[in-house]
Protein backbone atom coordinates (compact mmCIF):
# COMPACT_ATOMS: atom_id res chain seq x y z
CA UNK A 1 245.24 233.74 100.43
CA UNK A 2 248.15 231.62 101.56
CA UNK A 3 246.52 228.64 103.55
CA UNK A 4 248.21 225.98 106.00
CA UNK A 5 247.56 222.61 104.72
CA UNK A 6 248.53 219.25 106.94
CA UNK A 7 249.01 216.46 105.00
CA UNK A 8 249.09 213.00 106.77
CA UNK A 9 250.56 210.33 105.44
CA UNK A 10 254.22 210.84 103.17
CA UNK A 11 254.10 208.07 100.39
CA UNK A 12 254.11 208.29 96.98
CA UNK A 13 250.83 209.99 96.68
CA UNK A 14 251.11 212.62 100.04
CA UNK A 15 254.26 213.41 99.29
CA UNK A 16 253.62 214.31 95.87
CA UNK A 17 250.63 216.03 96.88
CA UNK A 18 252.23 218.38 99.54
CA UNK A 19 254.71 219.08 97.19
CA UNK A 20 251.81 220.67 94.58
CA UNK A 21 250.29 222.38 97.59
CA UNK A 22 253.95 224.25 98.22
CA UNK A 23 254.34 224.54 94.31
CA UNK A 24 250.58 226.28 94.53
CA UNK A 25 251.48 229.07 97.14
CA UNK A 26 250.62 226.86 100.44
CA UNK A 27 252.03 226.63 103.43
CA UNK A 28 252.35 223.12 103.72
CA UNK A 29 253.73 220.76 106.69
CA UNK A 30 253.64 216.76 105.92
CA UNK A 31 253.26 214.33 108.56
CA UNK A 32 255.19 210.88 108.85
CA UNK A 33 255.45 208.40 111.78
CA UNK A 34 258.64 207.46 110.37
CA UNK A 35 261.81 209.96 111.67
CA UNK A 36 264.60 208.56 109.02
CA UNK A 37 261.66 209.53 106.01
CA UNK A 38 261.05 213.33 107.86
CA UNK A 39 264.85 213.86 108.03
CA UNK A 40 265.41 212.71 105.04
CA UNK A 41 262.58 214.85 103.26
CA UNK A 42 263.64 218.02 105.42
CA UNK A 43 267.51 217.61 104.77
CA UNK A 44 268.14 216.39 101.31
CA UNK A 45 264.54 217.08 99.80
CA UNK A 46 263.97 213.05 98.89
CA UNK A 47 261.89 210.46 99.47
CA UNK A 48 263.87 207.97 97.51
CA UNK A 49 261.57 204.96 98.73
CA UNK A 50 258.38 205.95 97.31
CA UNK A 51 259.35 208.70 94.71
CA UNK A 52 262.69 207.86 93.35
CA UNK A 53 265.02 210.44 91.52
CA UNK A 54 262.25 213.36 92.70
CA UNK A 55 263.86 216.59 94.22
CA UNK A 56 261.11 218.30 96.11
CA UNK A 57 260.14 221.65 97.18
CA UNK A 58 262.75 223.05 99.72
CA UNK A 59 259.83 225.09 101.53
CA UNK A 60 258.10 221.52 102.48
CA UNK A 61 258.24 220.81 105.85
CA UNK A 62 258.14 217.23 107.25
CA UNK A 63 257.51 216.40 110.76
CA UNK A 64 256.71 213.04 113.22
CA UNK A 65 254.99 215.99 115.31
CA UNK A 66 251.07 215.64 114.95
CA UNK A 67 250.90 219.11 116.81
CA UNK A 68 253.04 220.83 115.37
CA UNK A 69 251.78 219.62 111.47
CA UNK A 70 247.72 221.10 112.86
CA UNK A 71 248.56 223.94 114.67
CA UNK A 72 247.11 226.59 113.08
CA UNK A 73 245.99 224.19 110.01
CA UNK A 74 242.97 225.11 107.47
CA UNK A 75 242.58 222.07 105.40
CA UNK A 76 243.83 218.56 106.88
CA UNK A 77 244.67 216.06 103.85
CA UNK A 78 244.47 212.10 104.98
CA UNK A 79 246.73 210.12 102.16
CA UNK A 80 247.03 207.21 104.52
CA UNK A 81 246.30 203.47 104.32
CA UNK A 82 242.76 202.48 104.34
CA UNK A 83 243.44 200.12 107.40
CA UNK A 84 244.83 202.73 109.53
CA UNK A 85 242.44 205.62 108.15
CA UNK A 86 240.00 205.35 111.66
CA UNK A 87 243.77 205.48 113.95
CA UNK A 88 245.15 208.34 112.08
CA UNK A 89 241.74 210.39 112.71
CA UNK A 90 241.22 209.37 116.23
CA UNK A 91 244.79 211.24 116.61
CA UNK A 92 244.34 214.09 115.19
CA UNK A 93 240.97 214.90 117.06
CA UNK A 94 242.47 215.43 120.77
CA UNK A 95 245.21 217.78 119.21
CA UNK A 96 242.01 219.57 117.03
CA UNK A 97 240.12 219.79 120.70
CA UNK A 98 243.75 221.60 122.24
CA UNK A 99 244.30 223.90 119.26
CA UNK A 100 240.36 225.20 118.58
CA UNK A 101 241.46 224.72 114.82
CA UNK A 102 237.79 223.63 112.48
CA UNK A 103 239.78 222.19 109.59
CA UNK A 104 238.04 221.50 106.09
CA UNK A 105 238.92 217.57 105.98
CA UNK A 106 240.06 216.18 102.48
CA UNK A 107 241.41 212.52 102.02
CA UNK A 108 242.66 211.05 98.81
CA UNK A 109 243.24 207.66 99.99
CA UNK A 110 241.19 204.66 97.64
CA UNK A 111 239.84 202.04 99.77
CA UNK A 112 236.90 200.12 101.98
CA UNK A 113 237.16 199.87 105.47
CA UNK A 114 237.68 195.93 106.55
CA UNK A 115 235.20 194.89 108.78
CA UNK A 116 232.73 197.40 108.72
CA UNK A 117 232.69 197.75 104.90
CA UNK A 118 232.23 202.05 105.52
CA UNK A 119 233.63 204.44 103.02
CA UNK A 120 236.81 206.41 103.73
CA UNK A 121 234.35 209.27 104.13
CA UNK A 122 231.96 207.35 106.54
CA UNK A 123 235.10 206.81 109.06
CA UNK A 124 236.34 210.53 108.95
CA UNK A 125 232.59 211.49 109.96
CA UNK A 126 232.39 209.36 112.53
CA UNK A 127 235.60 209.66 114.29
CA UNK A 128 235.71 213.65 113.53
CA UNK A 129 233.46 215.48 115.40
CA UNK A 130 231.58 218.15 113.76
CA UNK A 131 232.98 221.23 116.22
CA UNK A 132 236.49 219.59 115.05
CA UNK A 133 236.03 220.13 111.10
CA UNK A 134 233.98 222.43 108.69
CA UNK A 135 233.51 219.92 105.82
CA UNK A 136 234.85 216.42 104.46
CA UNK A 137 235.84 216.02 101.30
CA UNK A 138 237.40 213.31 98.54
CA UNK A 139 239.65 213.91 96.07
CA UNK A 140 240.00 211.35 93.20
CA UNK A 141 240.79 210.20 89.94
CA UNK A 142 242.86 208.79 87.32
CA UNK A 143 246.34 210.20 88.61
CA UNK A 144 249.58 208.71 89.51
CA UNK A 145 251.81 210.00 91.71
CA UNK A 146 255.21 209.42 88.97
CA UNK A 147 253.18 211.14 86.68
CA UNK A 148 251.74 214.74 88.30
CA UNK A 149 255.49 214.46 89.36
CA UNK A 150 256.71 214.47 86.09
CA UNK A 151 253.66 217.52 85.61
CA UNK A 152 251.81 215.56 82.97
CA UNK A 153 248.38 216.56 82.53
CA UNK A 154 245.44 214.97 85.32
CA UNK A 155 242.74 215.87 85.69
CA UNK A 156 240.46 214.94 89.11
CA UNK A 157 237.27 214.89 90.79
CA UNK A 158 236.84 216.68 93.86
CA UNK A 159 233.85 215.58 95.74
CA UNK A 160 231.57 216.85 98.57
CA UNK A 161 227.76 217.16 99.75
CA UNK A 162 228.71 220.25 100.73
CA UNK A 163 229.74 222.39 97.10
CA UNK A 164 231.32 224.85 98.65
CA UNK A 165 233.76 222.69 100.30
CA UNK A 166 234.37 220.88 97.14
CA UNK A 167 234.85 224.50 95.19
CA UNK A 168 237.61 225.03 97.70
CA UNK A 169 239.37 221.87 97.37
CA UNK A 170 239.59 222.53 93.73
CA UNK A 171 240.99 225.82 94.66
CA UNK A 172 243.44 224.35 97.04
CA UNK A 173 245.08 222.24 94.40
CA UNK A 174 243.94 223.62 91.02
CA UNK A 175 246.89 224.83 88.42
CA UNK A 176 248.25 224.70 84.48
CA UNK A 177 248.97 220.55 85.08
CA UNK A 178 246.56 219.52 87.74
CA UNK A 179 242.76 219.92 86.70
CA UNK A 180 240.26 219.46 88.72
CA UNK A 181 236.15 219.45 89.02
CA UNK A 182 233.70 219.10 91.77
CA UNK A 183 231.20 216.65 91.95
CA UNK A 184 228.56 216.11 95.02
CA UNK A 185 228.28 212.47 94.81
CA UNK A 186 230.52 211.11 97.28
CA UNK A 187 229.63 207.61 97.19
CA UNK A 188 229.71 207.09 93.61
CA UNK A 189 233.25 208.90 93.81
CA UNK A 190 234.59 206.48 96.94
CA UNK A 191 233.08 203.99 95.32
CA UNK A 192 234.18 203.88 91.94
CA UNK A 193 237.87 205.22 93.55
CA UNK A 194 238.14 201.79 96.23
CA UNK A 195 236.28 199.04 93.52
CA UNK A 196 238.40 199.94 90.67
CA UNK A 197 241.89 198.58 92.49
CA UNK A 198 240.08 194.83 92.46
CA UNK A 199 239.67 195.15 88.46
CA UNK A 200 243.01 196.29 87.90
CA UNK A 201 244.22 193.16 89.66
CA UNK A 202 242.47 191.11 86.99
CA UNK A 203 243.81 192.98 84.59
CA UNK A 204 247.22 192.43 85.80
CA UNK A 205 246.29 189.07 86.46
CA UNK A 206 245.08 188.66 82.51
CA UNK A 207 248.85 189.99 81.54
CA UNK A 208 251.05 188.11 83.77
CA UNK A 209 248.76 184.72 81.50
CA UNK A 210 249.60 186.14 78.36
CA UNK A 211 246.55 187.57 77.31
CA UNK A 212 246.39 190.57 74.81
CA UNK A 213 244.35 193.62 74.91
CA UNK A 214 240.62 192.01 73.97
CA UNK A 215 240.65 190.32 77.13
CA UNK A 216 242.12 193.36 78.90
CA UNK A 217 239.28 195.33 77.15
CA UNK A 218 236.61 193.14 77.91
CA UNK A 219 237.89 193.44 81.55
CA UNK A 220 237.39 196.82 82.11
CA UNK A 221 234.36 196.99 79.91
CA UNK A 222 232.61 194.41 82.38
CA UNK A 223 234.59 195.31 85.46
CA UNK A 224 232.89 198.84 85.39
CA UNK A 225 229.41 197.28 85.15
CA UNK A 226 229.88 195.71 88.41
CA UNK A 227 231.77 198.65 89.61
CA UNK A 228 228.29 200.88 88.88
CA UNK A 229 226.18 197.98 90.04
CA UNK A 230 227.30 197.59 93.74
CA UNK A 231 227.90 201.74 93.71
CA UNK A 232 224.20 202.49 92.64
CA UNK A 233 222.61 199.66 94.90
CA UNK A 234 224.49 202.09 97.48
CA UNK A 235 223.12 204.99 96.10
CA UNK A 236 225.60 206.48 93.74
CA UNK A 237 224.83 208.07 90.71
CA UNK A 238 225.20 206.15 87.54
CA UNK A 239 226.66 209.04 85.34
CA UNK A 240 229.34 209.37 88.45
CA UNK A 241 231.02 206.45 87.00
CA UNK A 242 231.09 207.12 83.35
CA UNK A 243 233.54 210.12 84.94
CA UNK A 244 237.05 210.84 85.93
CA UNK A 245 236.48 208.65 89.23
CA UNK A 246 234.80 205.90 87.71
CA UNK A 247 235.78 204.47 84.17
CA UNK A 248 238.83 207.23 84.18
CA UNK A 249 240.76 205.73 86.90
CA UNK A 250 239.89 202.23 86.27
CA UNK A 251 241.51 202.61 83.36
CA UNK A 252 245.19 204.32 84.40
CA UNK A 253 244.97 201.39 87.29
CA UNK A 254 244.23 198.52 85.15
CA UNK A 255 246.33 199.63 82.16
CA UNK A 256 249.95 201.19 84.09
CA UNK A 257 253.10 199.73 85.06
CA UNK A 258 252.73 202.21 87.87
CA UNK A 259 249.46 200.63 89.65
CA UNK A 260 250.44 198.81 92.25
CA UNK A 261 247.50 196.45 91.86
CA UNK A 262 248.19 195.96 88.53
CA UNK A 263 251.81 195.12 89.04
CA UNK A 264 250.05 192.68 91.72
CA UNK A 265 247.91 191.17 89.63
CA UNK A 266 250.25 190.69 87.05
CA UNK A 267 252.99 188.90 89.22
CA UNK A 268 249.47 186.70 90.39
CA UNK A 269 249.27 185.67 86.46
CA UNK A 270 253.05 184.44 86.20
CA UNK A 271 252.62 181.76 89.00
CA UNK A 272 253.77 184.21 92.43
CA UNK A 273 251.51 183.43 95.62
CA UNK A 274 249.95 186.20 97.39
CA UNK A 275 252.26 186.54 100.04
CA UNK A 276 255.19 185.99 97.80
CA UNK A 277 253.54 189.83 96.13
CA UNK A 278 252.98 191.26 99.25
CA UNK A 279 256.99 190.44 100.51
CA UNK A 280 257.89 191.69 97.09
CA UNK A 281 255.88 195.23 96.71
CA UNK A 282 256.65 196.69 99.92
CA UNK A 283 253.93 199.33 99.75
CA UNK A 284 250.07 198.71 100.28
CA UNK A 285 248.36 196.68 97.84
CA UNK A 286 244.62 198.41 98.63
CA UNK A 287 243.39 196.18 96.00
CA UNK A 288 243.91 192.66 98.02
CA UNK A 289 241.41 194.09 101.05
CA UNK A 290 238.58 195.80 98.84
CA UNK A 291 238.23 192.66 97.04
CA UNK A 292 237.39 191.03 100.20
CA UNK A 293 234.66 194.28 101.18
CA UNK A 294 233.94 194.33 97.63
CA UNK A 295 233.20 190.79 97.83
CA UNK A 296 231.31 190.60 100.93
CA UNK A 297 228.90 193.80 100.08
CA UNK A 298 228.03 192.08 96.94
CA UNK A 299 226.53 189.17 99.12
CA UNK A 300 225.08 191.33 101.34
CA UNK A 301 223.12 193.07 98.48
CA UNK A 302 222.65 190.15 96.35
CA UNK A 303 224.48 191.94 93.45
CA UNK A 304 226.26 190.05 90.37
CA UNK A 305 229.54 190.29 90.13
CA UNK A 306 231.63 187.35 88.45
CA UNK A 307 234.68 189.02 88.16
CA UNK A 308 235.05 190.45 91.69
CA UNK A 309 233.81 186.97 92.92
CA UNK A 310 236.46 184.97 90.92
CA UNK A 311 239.43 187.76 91.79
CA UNK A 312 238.36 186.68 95.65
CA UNK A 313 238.49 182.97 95.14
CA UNK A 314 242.52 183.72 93.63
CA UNK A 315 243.37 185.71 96.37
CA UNK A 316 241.09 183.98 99.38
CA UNK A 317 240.35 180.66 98.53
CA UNK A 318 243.84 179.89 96.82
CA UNK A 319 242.28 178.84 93.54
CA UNK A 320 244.32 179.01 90.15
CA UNK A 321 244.01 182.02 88.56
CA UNK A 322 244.28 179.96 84.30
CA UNK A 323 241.12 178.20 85.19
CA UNK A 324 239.11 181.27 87.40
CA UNK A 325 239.46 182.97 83.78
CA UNK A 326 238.19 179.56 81.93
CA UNK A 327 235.21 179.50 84.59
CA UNK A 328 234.59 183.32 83.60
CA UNK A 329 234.70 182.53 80.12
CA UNK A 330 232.44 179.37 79.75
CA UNK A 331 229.03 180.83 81.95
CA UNK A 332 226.28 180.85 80.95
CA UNK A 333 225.13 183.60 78.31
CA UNK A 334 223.32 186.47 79.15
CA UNK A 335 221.89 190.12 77.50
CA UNK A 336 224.95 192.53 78.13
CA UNK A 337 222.69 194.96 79.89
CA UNK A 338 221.60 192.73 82.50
């Protein structure tokens, strides 16, 4: 059954995504708040900014029209920033309310809420009423949005408390390239999706020095025992992140050209300040902000994490990133399955 699918949010990732939900036999309209992208996605079938040299699917529709990308709408995909994840929702309810539609909610955005810490999940649920939506759900994983472009094999997680929801977001997006499985461990998933962004910046971080692929090894390799440490003191499961959410996309982020936060950490490593990579990027770096949630919950919980706490002190307290990696490196020792 052909179902209309809204997605909000036309970046690398939305777009991309929309474009599979066409390619998949959807009617699919994608929402902007930028006209010149819309027209430009309507008319010539681009989106040179975020996805350059990509022609996409002449029956995806692009509007700035919030009403007129829900009316009607089954399944509402959020691929927004984290930081304006609570805005974007609070929109879309009073058109929800005029309309009567009960959309399943999906977001594939990878990120903690500043301030309050919440999952992406947490936010939708609180600013989407139940009467407005039949389920929330996450998709996630190790994918890039150049790559399921290109139709190279990925293979995701979709995730839900309610299975049922899950089963029909893996319906929704499911063909011969795009693989995915459900999972009912939402935390562990938005967990594992938003923590691994602040290891791939230290992985970055350990290229842009010069260092070769035992550091970048032992990176990830002790990056994802924090990662499963904070996420189980939260109540994820531990198996979640020995799967495609967990160690699988930490390691396409912290190993690919392509990851922002990667790129960002490695420009860190040669000697650029902060702001000097955010002026440069000119997309959203969700890495830089979950380091500082990341950071925070870790207090909060009285959790170890070394690397996420020296990653902070780069990007927070200004400190070198040469001797954070000495500091790292000359602790004290201690049994690896502390």
């Amino acid at each position: 059954m052909v179902k209309k699918v809204a997605v909000l949010g036309s970046g690398s990732w939305g777009s991309i995504l929309a474009n599979m939900l066409v390619e998949n036999g959807n009617k699919v309209v994608a929402w902007t708040n930028m006209e010149e992208q819309a027209k430009e996605l309507n008319e010539k079938h681009t989106n040179e900014h975020y996805v350059p040299g990509f022609t996409y699917e002449k029956d995806l529709v692009a509007t700035t029209d919030l009403e007129m990308a829900l009316d009607g709408v089954d399944a509402v995909l959020f691929v927004v920033p984290t930081k304006v994840m609570r805005l974007v929702a609070q929109q879309m309810v009073s058109v929800l309310e005029k309309n009567g539609a009960k959309p399943i909610i999906i977001h594939a955005s990878k990120g903690l809420e500043l301030g309050t810490h919440e999952r992406l999940s947490q936010v939708l649920e609180e600013e989407i009423p139940e009467q407005n939506r039949s389920a929330i759900a996450v998709l996630s994983g190790p994918s890039h949005a150049e790559e399921v472009a290109k139709k190279d094999l990925t293979l995701v997680t979709a995730a839900s408390s309610d299975l049922e929801a899950a089963k029909t977001v893996q319906e929704l997006f499911m063909n011969k390239y795009f693989r995915v499985y459900t999972n009912d461990d939402v935390i562990g998933v938005e967990m594992g999706a938003a923590l691994k962004n602040v290891i791939a910046i230290g992985a970055g971080a350990l290229h842009g020095l010069g260092y070769g692929d035992d550091a970048k090894a032992a990176l990830i390799t002790r990056g994802l025992a924090e990662i499963s440490r904070l996420g189980v003191a939260f109540g994820a499961k531990p198996l979640t992140f020995i799967g495609l959410s967990g160690v699988g996309d930490l390691i396409v982020t912290a190993t690919s050209v392509h990851s922002r936060n990667w790129r960002a950490g490695n420009e860190l490593g040669q000697g650029m300040s902060l702001q000097e990579v955010i002026d440069t990027m000119g997309m959203v770096i969700e890495g830089v902000p979950s380091t500082k949630a990341a950071y925070e919950l870790a207090q909060q919980k009285n959790i170890s994490m070394p690397i996420t706490e020296s990653i902070y002190d780069v990007l927070y307290n200004g400190k070198d990133v040469k001797s954070v990696v000495i500091d790292l490196m000359e602790r004290e020792g201690k049994s690896e399955l502390d």
